[in-house]
PDB file of N, CA and C in Angstrom:
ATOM      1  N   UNK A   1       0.848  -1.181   0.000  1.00  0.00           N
ATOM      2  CA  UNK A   1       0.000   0.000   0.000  1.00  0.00           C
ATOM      3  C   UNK A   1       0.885   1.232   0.000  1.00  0.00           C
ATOM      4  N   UNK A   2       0.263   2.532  -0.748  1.00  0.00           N
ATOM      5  CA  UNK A   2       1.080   3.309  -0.610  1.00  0.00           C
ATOM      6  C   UNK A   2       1.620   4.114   0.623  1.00  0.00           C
ATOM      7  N   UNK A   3       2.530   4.317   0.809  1.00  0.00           N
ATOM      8  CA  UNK A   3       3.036   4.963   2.154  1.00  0.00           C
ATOM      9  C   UNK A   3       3.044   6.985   2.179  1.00  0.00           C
ATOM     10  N   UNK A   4       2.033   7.178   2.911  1.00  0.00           N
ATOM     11  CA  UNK A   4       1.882   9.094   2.525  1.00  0.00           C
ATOM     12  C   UNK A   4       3.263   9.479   3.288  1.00  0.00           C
ATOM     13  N   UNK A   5       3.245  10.541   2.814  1.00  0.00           N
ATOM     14  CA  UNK A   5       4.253  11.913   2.902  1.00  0.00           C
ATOM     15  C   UNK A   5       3.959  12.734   3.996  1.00  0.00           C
ATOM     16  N   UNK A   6       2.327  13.019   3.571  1.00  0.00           N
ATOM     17  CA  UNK A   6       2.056  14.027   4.415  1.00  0.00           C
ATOM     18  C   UNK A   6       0.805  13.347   5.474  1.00  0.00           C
ATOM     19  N   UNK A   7       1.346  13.299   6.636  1.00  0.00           N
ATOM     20  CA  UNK A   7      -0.110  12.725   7.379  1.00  0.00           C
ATOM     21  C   UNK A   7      -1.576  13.064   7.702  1.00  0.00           C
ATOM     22  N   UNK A   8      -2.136  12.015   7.333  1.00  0.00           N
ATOM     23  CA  UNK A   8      -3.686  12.298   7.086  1.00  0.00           C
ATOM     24  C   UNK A   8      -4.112  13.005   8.836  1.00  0.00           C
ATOM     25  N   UNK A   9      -5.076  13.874   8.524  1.00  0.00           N
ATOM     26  CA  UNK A   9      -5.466  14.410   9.743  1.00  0.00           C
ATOM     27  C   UNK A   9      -6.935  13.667  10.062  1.00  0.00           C
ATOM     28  N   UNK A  10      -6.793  12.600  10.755  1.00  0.00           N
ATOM     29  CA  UNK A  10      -8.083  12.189  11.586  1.00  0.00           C
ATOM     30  C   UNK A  10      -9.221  12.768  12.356  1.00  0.00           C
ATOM     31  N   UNK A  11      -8.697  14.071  12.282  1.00  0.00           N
ATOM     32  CA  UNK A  11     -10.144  14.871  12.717  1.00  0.00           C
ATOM     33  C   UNK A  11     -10.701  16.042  11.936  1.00  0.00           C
ATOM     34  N   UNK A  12     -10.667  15.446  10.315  1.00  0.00           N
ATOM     35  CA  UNK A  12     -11.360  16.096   9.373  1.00  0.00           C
ATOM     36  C   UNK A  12     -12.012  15.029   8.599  1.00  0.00           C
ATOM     37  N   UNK A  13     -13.285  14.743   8.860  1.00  0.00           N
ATOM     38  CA  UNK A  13     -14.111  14.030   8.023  1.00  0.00           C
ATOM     39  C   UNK A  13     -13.632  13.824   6.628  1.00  0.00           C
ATOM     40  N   UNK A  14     -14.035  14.815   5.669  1.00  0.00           N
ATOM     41  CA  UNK A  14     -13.541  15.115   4.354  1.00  0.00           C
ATOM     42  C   UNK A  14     -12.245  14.547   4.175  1.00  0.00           C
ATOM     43  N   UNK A  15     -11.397  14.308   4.510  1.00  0.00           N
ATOM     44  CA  UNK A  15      -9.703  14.269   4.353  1.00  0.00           C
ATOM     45  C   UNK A  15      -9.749  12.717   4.150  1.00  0.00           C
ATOM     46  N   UNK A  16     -10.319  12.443   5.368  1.00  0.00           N
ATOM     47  CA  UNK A  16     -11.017  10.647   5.457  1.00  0.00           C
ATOM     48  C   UNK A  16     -11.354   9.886   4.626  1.00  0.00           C
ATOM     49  N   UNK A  17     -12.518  10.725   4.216  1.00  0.00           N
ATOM     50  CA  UNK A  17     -13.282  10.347   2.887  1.00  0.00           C
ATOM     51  C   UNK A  17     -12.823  10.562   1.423  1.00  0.00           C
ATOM     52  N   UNK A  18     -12.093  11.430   1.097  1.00  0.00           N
ATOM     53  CA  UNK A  18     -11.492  11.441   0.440  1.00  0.00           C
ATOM     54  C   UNK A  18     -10.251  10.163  -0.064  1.00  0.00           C
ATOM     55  N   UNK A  19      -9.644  10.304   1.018  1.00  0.00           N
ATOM     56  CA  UNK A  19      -8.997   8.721   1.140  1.00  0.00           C
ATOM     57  C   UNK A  19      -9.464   7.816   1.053  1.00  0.00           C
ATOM     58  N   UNK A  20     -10.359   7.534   1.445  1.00  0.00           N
ATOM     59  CA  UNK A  20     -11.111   5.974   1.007  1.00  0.00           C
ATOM     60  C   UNK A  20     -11.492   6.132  -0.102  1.00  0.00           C
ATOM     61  N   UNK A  21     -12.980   6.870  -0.387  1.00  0.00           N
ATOM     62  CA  UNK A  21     -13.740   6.408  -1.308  1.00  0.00           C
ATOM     63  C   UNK A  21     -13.735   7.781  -2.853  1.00  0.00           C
ATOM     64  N   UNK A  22     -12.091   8.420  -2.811  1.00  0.00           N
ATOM     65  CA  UNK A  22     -12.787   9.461  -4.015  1.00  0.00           C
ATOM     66  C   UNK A  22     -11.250   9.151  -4.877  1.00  0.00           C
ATOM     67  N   UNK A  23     -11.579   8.742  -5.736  1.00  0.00           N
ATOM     68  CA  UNK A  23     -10.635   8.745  -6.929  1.00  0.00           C
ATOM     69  C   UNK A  23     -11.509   9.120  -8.673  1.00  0.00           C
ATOM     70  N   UNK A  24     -10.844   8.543  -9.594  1.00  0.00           N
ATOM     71  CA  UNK A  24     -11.782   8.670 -10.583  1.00  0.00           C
ATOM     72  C   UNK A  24     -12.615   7.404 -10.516  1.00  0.00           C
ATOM     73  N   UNK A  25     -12.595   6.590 -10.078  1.00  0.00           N
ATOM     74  CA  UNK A  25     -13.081   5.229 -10.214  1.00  0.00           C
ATOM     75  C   UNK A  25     -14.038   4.684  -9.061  1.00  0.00           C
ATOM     76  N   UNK A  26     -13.480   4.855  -8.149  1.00  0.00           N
ATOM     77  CA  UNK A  26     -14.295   4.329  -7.172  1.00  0.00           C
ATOM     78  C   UNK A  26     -15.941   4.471  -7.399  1.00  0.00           C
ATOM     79  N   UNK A  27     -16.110   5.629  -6.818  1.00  0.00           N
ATOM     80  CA  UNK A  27     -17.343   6.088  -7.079  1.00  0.00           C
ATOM     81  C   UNK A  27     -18.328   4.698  -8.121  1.00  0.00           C
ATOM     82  N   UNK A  28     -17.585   5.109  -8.990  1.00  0.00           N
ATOM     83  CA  UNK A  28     -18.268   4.118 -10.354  1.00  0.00           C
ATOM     84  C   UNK A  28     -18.248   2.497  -9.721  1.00  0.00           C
ATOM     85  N   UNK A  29     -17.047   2.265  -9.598  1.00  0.00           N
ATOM     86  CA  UNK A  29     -17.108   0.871  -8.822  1.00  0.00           C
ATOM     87  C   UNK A  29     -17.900   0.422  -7.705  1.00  0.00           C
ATOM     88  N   UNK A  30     -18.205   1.292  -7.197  1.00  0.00           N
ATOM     89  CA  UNK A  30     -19.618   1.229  -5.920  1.00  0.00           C
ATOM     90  C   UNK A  30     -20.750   0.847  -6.612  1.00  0.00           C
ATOM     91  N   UNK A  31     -20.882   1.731  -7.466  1.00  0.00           N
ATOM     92  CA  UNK A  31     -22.497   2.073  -8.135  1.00  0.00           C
ATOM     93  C   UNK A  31     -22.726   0.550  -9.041  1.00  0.00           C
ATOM     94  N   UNK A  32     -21.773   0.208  -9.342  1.00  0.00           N
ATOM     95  CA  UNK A  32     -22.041  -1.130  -9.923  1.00  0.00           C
ATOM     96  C   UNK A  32     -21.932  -2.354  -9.759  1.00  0.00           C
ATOM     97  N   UNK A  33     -21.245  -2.212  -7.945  1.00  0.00           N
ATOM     98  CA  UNK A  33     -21.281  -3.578  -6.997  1.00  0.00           C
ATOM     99  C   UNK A  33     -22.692  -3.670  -6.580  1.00  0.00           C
ATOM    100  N   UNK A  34     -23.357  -2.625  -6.431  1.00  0.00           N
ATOM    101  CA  UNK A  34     -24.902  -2.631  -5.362  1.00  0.00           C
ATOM    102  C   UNK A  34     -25.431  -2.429  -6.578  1.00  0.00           C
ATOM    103  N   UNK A  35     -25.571  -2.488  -8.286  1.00  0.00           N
ATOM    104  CA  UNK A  35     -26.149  -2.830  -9.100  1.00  0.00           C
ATOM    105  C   UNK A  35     -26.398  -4.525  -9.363  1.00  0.00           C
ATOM    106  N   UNK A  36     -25.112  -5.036  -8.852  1.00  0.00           N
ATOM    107  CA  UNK A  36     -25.224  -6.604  -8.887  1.00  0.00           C
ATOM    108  C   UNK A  36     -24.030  -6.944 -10.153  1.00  0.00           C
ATOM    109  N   UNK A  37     -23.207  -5.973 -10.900  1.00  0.00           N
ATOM    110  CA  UNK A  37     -21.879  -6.610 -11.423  1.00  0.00           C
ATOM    111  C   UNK A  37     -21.031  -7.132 -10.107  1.00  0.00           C
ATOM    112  N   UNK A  38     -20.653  -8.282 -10.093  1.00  0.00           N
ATOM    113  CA  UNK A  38     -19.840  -8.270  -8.383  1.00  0.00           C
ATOM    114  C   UNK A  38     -18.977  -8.993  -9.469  1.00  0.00           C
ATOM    115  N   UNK A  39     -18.763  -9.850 -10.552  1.00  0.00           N
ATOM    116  CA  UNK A  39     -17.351 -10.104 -10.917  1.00  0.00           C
ATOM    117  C   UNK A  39     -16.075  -9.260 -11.882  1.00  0.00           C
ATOM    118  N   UNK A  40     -14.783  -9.243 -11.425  1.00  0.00           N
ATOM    119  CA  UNK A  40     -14.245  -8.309 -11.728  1.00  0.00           C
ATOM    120  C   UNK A  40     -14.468  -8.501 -13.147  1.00  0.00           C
ATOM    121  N   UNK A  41     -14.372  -9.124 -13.667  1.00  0.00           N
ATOM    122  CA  UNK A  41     -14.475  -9.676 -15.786  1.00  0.00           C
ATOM    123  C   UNK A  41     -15.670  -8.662 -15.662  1.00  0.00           C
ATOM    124  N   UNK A  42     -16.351  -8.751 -15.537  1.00  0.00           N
ATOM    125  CA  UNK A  42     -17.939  -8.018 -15.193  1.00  0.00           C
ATOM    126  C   UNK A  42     -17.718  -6.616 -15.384  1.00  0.00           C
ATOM    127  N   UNK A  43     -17.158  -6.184 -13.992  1.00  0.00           N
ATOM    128  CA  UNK A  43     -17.231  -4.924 -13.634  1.00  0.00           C
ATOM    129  C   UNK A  43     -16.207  -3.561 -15.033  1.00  0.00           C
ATOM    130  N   UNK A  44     -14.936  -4.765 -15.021  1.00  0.00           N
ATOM    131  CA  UNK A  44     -14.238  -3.788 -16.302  1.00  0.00           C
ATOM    132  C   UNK A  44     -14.999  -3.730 -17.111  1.00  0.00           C
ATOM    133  N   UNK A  45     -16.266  -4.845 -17.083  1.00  0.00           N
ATOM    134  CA  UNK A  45     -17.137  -4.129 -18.653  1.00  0.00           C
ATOM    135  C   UNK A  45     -18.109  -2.983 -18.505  1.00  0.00           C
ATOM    136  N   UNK A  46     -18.148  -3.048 -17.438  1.00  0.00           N
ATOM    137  CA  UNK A  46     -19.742  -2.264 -16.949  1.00  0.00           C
ATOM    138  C   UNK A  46     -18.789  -0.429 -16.895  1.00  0.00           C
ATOM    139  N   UNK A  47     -17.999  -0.747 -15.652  1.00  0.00           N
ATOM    140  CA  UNK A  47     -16.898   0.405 -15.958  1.00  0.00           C
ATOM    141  C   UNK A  47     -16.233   1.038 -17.131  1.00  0.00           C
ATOM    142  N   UNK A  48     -16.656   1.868 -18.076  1.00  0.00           N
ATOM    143  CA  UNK A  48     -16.075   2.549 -19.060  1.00  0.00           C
ATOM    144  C   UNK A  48     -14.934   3.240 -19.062  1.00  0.00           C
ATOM    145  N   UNK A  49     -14.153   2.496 -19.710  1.00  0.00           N
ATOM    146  CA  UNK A  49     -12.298   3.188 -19.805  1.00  0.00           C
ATOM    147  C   UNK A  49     -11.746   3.032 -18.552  1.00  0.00           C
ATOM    148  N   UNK A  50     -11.916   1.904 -17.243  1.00  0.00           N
ATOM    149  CA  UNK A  50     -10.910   1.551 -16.711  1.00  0.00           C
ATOM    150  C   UNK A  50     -10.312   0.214 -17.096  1.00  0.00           C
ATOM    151  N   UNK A  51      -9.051  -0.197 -16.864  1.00  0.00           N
ATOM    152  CA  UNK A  51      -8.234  -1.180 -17.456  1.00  0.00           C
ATOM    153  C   UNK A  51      -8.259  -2.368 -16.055  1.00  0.00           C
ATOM    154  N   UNK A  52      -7.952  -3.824 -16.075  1.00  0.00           N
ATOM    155  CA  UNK A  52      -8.459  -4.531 -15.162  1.00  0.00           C
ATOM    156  C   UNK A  52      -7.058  -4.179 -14.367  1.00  0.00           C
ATOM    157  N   UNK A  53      -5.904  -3.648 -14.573  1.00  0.00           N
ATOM    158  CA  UNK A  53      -4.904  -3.215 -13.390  1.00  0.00           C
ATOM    159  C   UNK A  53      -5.482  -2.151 -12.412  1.00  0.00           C
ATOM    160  N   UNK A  54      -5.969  -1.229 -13.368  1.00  0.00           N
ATOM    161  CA  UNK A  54      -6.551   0.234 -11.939  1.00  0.00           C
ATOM    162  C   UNK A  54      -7.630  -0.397 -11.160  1.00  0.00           C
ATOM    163  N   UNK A  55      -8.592  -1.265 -12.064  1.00  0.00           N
ATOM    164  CA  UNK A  55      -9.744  -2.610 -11.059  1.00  0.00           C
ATOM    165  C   UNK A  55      -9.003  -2.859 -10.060  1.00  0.00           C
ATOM    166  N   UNK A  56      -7.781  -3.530 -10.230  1.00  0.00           N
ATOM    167  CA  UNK A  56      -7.926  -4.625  -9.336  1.00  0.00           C
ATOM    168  C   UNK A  56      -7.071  -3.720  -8.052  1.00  0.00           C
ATOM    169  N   UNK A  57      -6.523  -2.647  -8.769  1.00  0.00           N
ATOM    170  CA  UNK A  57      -5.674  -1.798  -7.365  1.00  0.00           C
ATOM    171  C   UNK A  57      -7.113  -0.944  -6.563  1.00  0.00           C
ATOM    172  N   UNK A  58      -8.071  -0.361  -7.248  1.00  0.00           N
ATOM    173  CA  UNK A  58      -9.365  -0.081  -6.845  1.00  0.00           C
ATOM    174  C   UNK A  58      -9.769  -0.758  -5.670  1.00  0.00           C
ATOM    175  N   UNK A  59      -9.975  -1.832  -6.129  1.00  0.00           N
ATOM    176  CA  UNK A  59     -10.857  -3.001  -5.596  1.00  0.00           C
ATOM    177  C   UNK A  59     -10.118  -3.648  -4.092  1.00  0.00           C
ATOM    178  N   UNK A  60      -8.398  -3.506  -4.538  1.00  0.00           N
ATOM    179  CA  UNK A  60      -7.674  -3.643  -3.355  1.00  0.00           C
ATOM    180  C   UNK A  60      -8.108  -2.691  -1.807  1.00  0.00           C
ATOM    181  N   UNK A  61      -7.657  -1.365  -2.376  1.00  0.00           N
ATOM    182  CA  UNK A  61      -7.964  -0.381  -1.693  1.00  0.00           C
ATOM    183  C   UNK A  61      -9.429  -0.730  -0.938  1.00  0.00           C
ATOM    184  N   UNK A  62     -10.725  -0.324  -1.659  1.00  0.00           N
ATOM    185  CA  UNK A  62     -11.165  -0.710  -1.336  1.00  0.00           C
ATOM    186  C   UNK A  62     -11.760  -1.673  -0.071  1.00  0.00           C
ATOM    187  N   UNK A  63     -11.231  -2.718  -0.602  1.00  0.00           N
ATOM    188  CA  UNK A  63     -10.757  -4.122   0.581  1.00  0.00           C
ATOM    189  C   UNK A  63     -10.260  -3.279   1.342  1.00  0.00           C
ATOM    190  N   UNK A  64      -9.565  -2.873   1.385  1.00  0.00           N
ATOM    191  CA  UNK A  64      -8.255  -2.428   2.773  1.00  0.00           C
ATOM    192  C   UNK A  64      -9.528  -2.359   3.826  1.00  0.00           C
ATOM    193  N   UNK A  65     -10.114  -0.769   2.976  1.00  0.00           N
ATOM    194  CA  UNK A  65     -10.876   0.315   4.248  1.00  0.00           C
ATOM    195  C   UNK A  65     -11.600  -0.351   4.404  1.00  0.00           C
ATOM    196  N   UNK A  66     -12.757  -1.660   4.128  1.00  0.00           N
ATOM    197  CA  UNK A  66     -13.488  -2.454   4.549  1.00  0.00           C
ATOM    198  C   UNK A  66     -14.787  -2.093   4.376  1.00  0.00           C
ATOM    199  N   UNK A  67     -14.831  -1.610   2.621  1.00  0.00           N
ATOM    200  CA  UNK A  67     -15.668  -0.906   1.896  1.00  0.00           C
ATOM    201  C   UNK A  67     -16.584  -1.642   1.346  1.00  0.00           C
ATOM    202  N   UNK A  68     -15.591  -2.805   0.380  1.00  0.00           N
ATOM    203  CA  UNK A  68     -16.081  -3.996  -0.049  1.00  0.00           C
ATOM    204  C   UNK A  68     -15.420  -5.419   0.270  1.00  0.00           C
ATOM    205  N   UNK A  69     -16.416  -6.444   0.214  1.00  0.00           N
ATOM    206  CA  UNK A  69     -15.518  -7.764   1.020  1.00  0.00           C
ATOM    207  C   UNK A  69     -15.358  -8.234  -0.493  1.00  0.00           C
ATOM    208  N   UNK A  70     -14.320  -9.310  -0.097  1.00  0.00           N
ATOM    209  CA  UNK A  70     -14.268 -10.163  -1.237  1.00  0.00           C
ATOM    210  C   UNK A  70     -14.257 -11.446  -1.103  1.00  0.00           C
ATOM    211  N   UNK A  71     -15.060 -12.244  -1.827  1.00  0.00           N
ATOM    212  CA  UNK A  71     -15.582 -14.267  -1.496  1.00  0.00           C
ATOM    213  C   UNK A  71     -15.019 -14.386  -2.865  1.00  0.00           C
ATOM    214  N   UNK A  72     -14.162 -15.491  -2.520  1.00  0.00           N
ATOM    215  CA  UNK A  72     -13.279 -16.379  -3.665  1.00  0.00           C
ATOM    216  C   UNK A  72     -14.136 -17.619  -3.207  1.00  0.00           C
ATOM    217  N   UNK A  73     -14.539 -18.326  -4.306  1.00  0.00           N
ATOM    218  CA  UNK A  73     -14.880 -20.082  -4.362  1.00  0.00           C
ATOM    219  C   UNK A  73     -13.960 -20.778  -4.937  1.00  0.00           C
ATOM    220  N   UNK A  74     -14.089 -21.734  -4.276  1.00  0.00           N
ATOM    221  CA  UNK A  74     -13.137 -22.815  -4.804  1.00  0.00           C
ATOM    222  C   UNK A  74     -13.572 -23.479  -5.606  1.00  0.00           C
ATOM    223  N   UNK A  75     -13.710 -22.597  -6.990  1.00  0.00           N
ATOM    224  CA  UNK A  75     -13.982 -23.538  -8.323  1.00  0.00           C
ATOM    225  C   UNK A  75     -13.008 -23.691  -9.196  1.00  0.00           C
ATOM    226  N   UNK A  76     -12.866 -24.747 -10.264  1.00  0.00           N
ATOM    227  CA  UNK A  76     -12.324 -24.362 -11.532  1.00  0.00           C
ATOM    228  C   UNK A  76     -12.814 -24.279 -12.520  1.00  0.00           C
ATOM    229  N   UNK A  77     -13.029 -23.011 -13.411  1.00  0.00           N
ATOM    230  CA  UNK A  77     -12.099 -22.132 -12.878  1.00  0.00           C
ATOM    231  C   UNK A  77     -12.256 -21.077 -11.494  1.00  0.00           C
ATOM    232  N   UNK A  78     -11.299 -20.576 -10.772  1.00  0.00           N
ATOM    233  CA  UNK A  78     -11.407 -19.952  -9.469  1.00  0.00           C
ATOM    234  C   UNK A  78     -12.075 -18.750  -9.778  1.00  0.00           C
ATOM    235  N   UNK A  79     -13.471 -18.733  -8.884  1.00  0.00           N
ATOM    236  CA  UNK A  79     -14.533 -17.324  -9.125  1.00  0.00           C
ATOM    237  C   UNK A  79     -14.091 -15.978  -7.969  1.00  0.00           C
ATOM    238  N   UNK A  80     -14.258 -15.508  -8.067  1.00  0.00           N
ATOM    239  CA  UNK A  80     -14.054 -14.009  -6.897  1.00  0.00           C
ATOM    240  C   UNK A  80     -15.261 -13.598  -7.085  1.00  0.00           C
ATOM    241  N   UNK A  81     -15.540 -13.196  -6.783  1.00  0.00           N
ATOM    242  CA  UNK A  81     -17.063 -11.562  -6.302  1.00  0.00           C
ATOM    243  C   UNK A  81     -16.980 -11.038  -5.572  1.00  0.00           C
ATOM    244  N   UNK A  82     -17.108  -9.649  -5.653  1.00  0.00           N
ATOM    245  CA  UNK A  82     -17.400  -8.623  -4.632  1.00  0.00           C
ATOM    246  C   UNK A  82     -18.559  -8.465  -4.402  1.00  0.00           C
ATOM    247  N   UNK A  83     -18.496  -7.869  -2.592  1.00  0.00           N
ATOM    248  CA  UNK A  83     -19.835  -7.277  -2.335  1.00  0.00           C
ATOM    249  C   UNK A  83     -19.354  -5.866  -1.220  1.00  0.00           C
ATOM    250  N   UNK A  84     -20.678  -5.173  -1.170  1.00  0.00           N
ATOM    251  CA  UNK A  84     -20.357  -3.998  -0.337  1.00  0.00           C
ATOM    252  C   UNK A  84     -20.878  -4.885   1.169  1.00  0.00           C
ATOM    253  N   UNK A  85     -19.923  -3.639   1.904  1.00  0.00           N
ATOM    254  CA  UNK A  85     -19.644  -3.959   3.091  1.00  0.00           C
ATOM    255  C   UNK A  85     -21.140  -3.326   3.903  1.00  0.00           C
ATOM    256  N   UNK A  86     -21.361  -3.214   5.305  1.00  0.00           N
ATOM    257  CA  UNK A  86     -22.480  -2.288   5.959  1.00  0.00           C
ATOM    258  C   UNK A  86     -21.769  -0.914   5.333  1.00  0.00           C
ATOM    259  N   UNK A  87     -20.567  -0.683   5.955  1.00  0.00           N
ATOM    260  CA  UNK A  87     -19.427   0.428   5.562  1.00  0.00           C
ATOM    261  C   UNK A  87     -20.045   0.900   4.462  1.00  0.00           C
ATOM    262  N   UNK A  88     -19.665  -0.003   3.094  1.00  0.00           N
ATOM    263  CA  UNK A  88     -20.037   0.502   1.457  1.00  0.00           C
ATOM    264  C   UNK A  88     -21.706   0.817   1.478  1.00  0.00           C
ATOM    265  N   UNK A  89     -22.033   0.466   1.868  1.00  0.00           N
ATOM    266  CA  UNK A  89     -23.955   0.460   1.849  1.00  0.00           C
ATOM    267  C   UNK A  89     -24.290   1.868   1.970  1.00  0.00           C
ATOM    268  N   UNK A  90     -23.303   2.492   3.708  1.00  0.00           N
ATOM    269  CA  UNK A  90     -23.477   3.432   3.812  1.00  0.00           C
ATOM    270  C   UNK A  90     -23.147   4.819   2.837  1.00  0.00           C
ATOM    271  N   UNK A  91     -22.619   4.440   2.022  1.00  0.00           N
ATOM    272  CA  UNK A  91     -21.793   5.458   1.830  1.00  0.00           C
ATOM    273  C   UNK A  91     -22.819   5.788   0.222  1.00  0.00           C
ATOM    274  N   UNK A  92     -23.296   4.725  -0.085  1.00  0.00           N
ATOM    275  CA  UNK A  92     -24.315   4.747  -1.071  1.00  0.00           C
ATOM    276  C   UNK A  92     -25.147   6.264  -1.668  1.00  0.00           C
ATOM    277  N   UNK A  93     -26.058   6.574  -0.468  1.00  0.00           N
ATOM    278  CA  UNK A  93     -27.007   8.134  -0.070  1.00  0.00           C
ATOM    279  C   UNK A  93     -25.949   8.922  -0.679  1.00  0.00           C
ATOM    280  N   UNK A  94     -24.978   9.068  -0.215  1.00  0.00           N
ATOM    281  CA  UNK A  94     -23.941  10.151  -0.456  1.00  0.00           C
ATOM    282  C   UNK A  94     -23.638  10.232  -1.950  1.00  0.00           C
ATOM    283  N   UNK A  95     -22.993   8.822  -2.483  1.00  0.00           N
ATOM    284  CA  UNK A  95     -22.998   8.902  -4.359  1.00  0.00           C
ATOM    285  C   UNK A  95     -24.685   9.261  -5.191  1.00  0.00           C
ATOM    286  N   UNK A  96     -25.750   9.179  -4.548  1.00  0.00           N
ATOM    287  CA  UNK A  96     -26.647   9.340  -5.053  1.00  0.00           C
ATOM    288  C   UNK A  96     -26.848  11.043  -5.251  1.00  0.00           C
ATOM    289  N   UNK A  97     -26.297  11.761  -3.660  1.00  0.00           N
ATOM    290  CA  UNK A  97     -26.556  12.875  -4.102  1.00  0.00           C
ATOM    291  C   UNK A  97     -25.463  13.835  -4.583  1.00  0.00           C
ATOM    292  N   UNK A  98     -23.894  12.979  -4.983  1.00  0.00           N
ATOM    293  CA  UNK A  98     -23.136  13.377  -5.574  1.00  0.00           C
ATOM    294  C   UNK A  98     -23.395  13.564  -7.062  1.00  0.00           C
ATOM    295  N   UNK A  99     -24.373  12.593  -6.978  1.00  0.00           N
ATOM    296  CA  UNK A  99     -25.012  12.343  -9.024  1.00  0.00           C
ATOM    297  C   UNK A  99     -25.874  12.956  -9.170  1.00  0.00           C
ATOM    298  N   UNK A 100     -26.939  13.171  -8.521  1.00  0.00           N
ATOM    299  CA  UNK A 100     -27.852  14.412  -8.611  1.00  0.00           C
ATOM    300  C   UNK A 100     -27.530  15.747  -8.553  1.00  0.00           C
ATOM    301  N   UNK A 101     -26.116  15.984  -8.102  1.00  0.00           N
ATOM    302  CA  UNK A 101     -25.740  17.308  -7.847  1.00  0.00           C
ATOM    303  C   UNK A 101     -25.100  17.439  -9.270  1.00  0.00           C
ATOM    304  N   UNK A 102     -24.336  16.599  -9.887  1.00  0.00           N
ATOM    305  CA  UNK A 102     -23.816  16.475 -11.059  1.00  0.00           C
ATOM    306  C   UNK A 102     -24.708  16.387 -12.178  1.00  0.00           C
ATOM    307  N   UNK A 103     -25.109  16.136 -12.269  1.00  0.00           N
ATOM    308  CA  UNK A 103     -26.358  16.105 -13.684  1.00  0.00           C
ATOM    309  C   UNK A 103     -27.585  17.489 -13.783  1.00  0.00           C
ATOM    310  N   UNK A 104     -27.591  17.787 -12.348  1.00  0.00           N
ATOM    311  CA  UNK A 104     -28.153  19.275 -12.261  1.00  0.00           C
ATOM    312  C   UNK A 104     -26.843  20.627 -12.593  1.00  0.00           C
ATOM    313  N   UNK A 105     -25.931  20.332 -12.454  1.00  0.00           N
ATOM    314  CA  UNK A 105     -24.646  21.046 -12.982  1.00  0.00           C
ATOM    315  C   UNK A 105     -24.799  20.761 -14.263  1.00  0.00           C
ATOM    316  N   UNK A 106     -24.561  19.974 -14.774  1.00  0.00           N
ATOM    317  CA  UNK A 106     -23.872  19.524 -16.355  1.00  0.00           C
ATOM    318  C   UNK A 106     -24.491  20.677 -17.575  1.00  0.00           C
ATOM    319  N   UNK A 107     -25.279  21.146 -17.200  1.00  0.00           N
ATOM    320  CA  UNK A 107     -25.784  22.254 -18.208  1.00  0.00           C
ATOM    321  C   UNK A 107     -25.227  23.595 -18.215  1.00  0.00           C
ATOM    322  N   UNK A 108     -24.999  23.678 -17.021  1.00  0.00           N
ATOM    323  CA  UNK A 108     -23.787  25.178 -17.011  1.00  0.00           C
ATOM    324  C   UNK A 108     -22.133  24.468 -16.648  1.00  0.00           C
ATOM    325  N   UNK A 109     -22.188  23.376 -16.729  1.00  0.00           N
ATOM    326  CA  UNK A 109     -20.711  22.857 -16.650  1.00  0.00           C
ATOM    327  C   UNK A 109     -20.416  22.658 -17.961  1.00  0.00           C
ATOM    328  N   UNK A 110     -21.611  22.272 -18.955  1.00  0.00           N
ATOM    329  CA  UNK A 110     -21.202  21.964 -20.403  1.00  0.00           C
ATOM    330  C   UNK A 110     -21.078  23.638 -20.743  1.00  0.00           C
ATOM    331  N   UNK A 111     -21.715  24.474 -20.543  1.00  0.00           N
ATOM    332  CA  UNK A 111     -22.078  25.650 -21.280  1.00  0.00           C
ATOM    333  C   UNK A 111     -20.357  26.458 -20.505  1.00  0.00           C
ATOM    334  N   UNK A 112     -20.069  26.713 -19.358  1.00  0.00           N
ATOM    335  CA  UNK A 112     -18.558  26.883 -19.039  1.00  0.00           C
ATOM    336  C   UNK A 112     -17.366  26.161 -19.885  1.00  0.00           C
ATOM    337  N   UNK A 113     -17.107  25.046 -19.677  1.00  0.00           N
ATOM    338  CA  UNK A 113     -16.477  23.944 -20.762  1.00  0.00           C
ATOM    339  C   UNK A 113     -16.444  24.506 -22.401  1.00  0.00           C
ATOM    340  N   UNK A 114     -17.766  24.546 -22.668  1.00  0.00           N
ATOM    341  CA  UNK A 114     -18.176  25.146 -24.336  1.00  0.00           C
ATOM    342  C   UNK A 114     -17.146  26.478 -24.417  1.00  0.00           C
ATOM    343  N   UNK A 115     -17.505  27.513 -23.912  1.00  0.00           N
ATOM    344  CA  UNK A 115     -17.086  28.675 -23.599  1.00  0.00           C
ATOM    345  C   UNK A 115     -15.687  28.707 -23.432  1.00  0.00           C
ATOM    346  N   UNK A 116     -14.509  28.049 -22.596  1.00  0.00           N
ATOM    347  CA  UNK A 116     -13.429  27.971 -22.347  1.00  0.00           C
ATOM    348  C   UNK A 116     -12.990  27.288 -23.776  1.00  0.00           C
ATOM    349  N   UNK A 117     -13.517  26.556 -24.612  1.00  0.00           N
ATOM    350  CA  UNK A 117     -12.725  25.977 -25.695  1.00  0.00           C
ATOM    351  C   UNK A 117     -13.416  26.477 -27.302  1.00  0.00           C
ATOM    352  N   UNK A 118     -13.999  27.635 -26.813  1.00  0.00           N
ATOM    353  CA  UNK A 118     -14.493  27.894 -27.975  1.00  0.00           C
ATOM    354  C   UNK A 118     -14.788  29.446 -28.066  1.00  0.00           C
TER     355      UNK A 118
END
């Protein structure tokens, strides 16, 4: 795991959260474990333009903070699936109104965007 530089401050919520659950990916990787993709073959498909290396370092992370669990069966061939944790469940409400806040933007975020390149 990576080793920080600068130490995380434990008594800022945000700083926290940020660390766990905000990259470009995550987010997306939530939304499509509690959709019911739980295998990684799966999920790189469902996920648009991530590669199964940033998955599977995602998915690590993830694991760490105890976001999502992971059940391996002993088949051949050997299956994995993910699932969200109570942890990941919670955190659910929050991407919902991160996406509602985003799609109510996107019309003056496209029209800013437009404007800066044109």
């Amino acid at each position: 795991m990576y080793e920080r530089k600068i130490p995380l401050d434990f008594d800022c919520g945000i700083s926290i959260a940020m660390e766990v659950i905000f990259s470009k990916w995550k987010f997306c990787i939530l939304i499509e474990i509690n959709r019911g993709i739980t295998r990684p073959k799966d999920l790189v498909g469902s996920v648009e333009g991530i590669t199964k290396r940033v998955l599977h370092q995602q998915l690590k992370q993830l694991e760490f903070y105890k976001i999502v669990e992971r059940t391996t069966y002993a088949e051949v061939p050997l299956r994995v699936e993910y699932s969200l944790t109570e942890e990941g469940k919670r955190v659910l409400p929050i991407l919902d109104d991160i996406n509602k806040w985003g799609l109510d933007f996107a019309p003056k975020f496209k029209e800013i965007t437009n404007s800066c390149n044109g």
